[in-house]
C-alpha atoms as a PDB file:
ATOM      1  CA  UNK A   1     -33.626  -7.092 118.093  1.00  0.00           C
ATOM      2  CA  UNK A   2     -30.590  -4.926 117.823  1.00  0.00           C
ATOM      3  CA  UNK A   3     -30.178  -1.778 119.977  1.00  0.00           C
ATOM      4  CA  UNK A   4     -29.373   1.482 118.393  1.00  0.00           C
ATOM      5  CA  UNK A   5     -25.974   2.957 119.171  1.00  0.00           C
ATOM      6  CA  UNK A   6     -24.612  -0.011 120.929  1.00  0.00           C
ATOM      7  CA  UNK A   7     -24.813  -3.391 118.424  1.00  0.00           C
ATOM      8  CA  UNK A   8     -25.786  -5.318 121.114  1.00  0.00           C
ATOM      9  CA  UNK A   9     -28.498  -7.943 120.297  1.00  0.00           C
ATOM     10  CA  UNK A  10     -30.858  -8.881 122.706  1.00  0.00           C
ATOM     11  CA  UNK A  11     -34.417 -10.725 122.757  1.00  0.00           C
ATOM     12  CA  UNK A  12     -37.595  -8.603 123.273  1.00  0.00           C
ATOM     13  CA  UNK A  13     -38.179 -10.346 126.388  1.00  0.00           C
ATOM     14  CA  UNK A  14     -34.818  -9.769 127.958  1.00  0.00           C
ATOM     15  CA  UNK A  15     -35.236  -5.867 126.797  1.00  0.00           C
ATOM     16  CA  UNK A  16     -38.642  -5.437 128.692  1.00  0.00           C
ATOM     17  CA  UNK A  17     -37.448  -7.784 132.064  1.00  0.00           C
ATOM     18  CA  UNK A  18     -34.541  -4.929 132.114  1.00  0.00           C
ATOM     19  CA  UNK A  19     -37.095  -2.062 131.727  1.00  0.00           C
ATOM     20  CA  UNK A  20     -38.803  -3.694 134.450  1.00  0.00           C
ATOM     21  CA  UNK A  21     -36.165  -4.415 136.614  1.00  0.00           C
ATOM     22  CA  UNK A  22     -35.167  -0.534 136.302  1.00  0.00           C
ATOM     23  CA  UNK A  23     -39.064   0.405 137.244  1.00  0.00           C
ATOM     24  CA  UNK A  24     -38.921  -2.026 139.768  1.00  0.00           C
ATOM     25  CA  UNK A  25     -35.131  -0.590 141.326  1.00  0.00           C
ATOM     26  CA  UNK A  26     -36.337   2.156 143.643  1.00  0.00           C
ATOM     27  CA  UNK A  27     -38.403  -0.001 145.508  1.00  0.00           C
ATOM     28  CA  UNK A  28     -36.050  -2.930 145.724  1.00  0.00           C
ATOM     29  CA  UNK A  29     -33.783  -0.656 147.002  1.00  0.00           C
ATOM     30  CA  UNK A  30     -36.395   0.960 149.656  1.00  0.00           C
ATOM     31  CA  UNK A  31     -37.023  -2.520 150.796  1.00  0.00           C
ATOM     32  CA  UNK A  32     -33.652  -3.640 151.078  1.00  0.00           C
ATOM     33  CA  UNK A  33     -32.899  -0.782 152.982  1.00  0.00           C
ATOM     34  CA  UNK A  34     -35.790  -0.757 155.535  1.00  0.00           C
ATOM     35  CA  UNK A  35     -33.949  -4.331 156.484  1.00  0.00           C
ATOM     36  CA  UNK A  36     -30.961  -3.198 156.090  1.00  0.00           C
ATOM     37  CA  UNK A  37     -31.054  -0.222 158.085  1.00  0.00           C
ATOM     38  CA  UNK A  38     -32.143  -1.908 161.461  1.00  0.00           C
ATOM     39  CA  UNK A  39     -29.175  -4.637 161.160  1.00  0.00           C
ATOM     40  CA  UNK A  40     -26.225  -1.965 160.740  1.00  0.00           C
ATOM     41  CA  UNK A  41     -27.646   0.154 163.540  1.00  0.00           C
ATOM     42  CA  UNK A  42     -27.381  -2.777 165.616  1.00  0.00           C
ATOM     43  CA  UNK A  43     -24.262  -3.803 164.375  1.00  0.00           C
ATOM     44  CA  UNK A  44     -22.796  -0.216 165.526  1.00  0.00           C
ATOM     45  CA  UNK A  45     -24.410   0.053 168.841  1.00  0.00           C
ATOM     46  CA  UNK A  46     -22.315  -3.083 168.962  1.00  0.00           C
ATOM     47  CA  UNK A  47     -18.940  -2.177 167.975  1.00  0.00           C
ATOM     48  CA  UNK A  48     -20.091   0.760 170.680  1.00  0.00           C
ATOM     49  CA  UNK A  49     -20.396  -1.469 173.384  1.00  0.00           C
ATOM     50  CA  UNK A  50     -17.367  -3.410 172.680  1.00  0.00           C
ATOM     51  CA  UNK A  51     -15.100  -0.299 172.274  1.00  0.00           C
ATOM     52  CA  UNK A  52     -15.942   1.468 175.579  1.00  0.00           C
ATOM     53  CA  UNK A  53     -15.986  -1.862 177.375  1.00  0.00           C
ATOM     54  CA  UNK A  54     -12.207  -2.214 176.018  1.00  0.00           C
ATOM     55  CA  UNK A  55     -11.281   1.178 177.041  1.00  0.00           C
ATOM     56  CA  UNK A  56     -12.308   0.877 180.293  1.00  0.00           C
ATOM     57  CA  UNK A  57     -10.275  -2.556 180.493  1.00  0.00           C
ATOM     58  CA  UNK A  58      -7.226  -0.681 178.985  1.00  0.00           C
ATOM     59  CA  UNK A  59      -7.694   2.256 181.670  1.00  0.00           C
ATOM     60  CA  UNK A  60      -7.926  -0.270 184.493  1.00  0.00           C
ATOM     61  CA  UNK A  61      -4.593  -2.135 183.282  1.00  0.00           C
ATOM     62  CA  UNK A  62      -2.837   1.186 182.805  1.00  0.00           C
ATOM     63  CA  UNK A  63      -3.553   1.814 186.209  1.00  0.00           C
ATOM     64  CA  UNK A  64      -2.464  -1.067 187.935  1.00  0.00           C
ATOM     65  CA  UNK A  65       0.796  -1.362 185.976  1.00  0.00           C
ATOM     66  CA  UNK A  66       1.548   2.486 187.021  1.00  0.00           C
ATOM     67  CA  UNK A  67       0.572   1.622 190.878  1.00  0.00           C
ATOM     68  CA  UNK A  68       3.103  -1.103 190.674  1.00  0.00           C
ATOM     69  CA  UNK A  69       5.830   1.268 189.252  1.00  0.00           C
ATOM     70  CA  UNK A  70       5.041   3.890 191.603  1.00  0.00           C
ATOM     71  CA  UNK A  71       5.528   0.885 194.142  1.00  0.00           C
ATOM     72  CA  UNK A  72       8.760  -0.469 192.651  1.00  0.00           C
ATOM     73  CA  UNK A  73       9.602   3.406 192.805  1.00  0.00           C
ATOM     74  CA  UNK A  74       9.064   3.540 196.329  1.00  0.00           C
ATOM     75  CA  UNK A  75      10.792   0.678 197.616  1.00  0.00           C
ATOM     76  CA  UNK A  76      13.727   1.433 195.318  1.00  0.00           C
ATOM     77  CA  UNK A  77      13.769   5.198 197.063  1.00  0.00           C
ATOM     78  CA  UNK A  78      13.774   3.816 200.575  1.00  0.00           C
ATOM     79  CA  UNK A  79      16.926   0.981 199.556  1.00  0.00           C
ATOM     80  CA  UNK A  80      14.856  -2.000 200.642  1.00  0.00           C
ATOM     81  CA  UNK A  81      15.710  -5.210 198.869  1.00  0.00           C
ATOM     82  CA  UNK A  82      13.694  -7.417 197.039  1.00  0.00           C
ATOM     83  CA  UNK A  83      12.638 -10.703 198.457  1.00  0.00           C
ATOM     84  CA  UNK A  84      15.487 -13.244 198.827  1.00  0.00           C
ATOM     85  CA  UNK A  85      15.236 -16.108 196.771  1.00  0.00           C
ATOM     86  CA  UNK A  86      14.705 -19.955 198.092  1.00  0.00           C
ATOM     87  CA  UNK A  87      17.746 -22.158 197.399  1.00  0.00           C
ATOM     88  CA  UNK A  88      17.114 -25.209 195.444  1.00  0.00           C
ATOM     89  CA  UNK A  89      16.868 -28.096 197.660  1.00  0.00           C
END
């Protein structure tokens, strides 16, 4: 059978599985989606987790490197010295 306005040729059977298959979409797609749907969600609450859990890691290294400045700072401020160093034996 050749389709009208295109010139493609194509079997009767193959013509009617496509007709199905477009019937058929909307429900594929619900399905899919009802799977779908729970997965991502997960996958987000994830990528959440992972991001605050980083921050707070960042925020605790940011602080300890500025206590150490404000340290260095403070020691540099009064003219102490640093520790001497052992000679090799």
């Amino acid at each position: 059978m050749k389709i009208p306005l295109i010139g493609l040729k194509m079997s009767t059977g193959t013509l009617a599985l496509g007709a199905l298959a477009f019937m058929a979409a909307p429900q594929i797609i619900a399905a899919v989606g009802s799977v779908v749907r729970p997965v991502a969600k997960t996958g987000i609450k994830g990528g959440m987790l992972v991001y605050d859990k980083g921050k707070d890691i960042f925020s605790g290294t940011v602080d300890s490197i500025q206590d150490v400045a404000s340290e260095a700072r403070s020691e540099l401020s009064k003219g102490s010295k640093a520790a001497p160093k052992k000679k090799a034996a």
